[in-house]
C-alpha atoms as a PDB file:
ATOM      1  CA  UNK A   1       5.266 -21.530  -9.363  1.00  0.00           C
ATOM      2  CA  UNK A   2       1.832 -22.948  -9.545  1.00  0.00           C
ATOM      3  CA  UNK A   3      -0.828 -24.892  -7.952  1.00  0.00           C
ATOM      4  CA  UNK A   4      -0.353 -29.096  -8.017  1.00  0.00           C
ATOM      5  CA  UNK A   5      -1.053 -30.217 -11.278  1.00  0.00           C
ATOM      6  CA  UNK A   6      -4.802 -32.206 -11.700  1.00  0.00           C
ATOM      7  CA  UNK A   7      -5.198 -35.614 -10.670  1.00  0.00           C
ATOM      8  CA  UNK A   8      -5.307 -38.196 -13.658  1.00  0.00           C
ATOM      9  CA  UNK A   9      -8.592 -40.446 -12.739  1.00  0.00           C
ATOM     10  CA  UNK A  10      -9.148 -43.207 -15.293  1.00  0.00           C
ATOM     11  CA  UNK A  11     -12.148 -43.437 -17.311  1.00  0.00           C
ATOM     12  CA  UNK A  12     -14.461 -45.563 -15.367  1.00  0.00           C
ATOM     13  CA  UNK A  13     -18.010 -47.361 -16.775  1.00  0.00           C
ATOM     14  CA  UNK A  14     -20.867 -45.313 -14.849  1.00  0.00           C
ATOM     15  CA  UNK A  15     -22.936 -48.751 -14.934  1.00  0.00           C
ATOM     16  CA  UNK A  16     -20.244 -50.187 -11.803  1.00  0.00           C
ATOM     17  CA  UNK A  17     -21.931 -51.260  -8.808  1.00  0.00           C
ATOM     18  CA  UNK A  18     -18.956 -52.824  -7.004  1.00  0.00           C
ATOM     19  CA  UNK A  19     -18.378 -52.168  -3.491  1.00  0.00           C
ATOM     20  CA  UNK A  20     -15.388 -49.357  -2.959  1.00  0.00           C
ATOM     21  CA  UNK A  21     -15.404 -48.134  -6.982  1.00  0.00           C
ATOM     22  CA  UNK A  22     -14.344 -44.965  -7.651  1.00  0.00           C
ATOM     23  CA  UNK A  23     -18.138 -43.609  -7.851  1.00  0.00           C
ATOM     24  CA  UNK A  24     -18.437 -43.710  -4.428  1.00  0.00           C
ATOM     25  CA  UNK A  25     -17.163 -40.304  -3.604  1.00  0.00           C
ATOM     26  CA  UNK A  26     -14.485 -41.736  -0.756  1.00  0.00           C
ATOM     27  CA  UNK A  27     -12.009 -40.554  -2.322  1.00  0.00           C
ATOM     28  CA  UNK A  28      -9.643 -37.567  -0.397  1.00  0.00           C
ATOM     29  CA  UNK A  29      -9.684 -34.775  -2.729  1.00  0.00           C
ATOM     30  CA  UNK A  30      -6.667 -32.352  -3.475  1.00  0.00           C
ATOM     31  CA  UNK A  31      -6.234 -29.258  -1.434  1.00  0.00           C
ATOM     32  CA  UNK A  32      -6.303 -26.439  -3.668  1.00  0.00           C
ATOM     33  CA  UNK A  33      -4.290 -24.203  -0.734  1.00  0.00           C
ATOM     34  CA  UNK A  34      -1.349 -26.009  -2.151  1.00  0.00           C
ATOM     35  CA  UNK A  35       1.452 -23.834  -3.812  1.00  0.00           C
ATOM     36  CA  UNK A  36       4.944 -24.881  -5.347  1.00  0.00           C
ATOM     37  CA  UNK A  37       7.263 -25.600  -8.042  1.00  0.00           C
ATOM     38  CA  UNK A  38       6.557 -27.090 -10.934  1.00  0.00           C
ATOM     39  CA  UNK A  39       8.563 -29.075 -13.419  1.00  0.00           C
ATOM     40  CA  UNK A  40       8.440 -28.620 -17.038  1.00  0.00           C
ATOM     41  CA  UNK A  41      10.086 -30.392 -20.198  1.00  0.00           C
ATOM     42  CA  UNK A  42      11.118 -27.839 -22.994  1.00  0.00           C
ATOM     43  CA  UNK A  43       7.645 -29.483 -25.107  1.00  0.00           C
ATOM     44  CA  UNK A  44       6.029 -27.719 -21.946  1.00  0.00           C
ATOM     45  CA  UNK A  45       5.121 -31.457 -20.887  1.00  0.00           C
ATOM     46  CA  UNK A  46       5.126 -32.237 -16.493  1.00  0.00           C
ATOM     47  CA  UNK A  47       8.329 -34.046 -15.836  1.00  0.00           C
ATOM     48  CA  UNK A  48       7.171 -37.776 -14.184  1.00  0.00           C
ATOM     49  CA  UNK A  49       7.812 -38.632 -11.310  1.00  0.00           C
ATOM     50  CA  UNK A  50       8.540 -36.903  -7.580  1.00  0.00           C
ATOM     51  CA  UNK A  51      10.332 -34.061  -9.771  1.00  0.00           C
ATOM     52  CA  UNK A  52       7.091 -32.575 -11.065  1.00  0.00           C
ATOM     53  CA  UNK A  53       5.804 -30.942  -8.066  1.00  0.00           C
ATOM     54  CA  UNK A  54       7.360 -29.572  -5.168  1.00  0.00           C
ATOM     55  CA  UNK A  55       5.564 -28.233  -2.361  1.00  0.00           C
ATOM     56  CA  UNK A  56       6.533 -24.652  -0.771  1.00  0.00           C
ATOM     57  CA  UNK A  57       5.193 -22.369   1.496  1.00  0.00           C
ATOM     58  CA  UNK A  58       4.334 -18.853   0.747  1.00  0.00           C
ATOM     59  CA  UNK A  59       4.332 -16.492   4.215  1.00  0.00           C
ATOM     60  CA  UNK A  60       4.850 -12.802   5.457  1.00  0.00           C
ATOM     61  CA  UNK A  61       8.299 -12.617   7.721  1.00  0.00           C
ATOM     62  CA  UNK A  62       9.203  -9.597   9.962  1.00  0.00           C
ATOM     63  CA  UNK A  63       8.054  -6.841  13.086  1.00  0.00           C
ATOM     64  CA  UNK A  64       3.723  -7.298  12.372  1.00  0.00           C
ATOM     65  CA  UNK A  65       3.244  -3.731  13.914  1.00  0.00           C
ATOM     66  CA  UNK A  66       5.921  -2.160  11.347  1.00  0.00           C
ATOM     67  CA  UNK A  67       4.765  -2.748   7.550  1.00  0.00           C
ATOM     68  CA  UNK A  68       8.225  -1.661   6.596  1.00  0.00           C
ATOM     69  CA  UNK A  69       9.953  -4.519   7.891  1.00  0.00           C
ATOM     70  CA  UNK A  70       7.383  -7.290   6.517  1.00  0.00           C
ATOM     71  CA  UNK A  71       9.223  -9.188   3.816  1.00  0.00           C
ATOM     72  CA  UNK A  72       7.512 -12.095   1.651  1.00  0.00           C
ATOM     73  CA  UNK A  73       9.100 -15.331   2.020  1.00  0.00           C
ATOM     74  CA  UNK A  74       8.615 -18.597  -0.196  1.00  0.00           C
ATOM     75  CA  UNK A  75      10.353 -21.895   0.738  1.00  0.00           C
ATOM     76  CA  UNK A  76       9.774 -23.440  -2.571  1.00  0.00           C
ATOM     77  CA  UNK A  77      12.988 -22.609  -3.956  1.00  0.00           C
ATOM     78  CA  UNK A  78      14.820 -23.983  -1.448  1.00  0.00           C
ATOM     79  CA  UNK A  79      13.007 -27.343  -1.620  1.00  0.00           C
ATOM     80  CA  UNK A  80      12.988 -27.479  -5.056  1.00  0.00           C
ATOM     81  CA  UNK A  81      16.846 -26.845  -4.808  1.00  0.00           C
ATOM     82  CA  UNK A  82      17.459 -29.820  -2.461  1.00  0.00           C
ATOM     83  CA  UNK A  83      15.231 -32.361  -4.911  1.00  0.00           C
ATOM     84  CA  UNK A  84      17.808 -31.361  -7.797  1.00  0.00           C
ATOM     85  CA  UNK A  85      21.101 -32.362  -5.624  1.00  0.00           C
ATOM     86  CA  UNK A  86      19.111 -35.059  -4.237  1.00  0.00           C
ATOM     87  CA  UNK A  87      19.282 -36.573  -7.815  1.00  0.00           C
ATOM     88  CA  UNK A  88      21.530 -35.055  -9.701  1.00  0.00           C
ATOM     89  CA  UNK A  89      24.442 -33.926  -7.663  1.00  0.00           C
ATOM     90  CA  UNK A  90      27.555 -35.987  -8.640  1.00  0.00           C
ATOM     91  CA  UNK A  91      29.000 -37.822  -5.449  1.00  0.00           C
END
């Protein structure tokens, strides 16, 4: 479980002056409030692909007023779960 992995930009020349290049700062950014799954290859490469992150959701479950009964949840797993029989459960 990690934050999304780092947007690849490609190496641009800072001499551009075309209208809409990548210098412009229009670009969205990446929220860093994100939280998952992410998917490794034994070399400790990312997998490619819509495999290599998976988005999940971190949040406190249970009675507020009775700290007892507050339980952490995470949704990750799940999602990450469904992604895997998505494309690799036999039919």
């Amino acid at each position: 479980m990690n934050h999304p992995p780092a947007p690849e930009y490609p190496e641009i020349d800072s001499n551009q002056t075309r209208p809409g290049s990548l210098l412009d700062g229009d670009d969205p950014y990446v929220s860093s409030r994100d939280y998952g799954v992410r998917l490794y290859t034994p070399a400790f490469k990312l997998v490619p692909g819509k495999l290599q992150f998976t988005n999940g959701t971190l949040y406190r479950k249970g009675n507020m007023f009775s700290p007892k009964d507050l339980k952490w949840h995470f949704t990750g797993a799940k999602r990450f779960h469904q992604k895997l029989t998505k494309y690799y459960a036999e039919p």
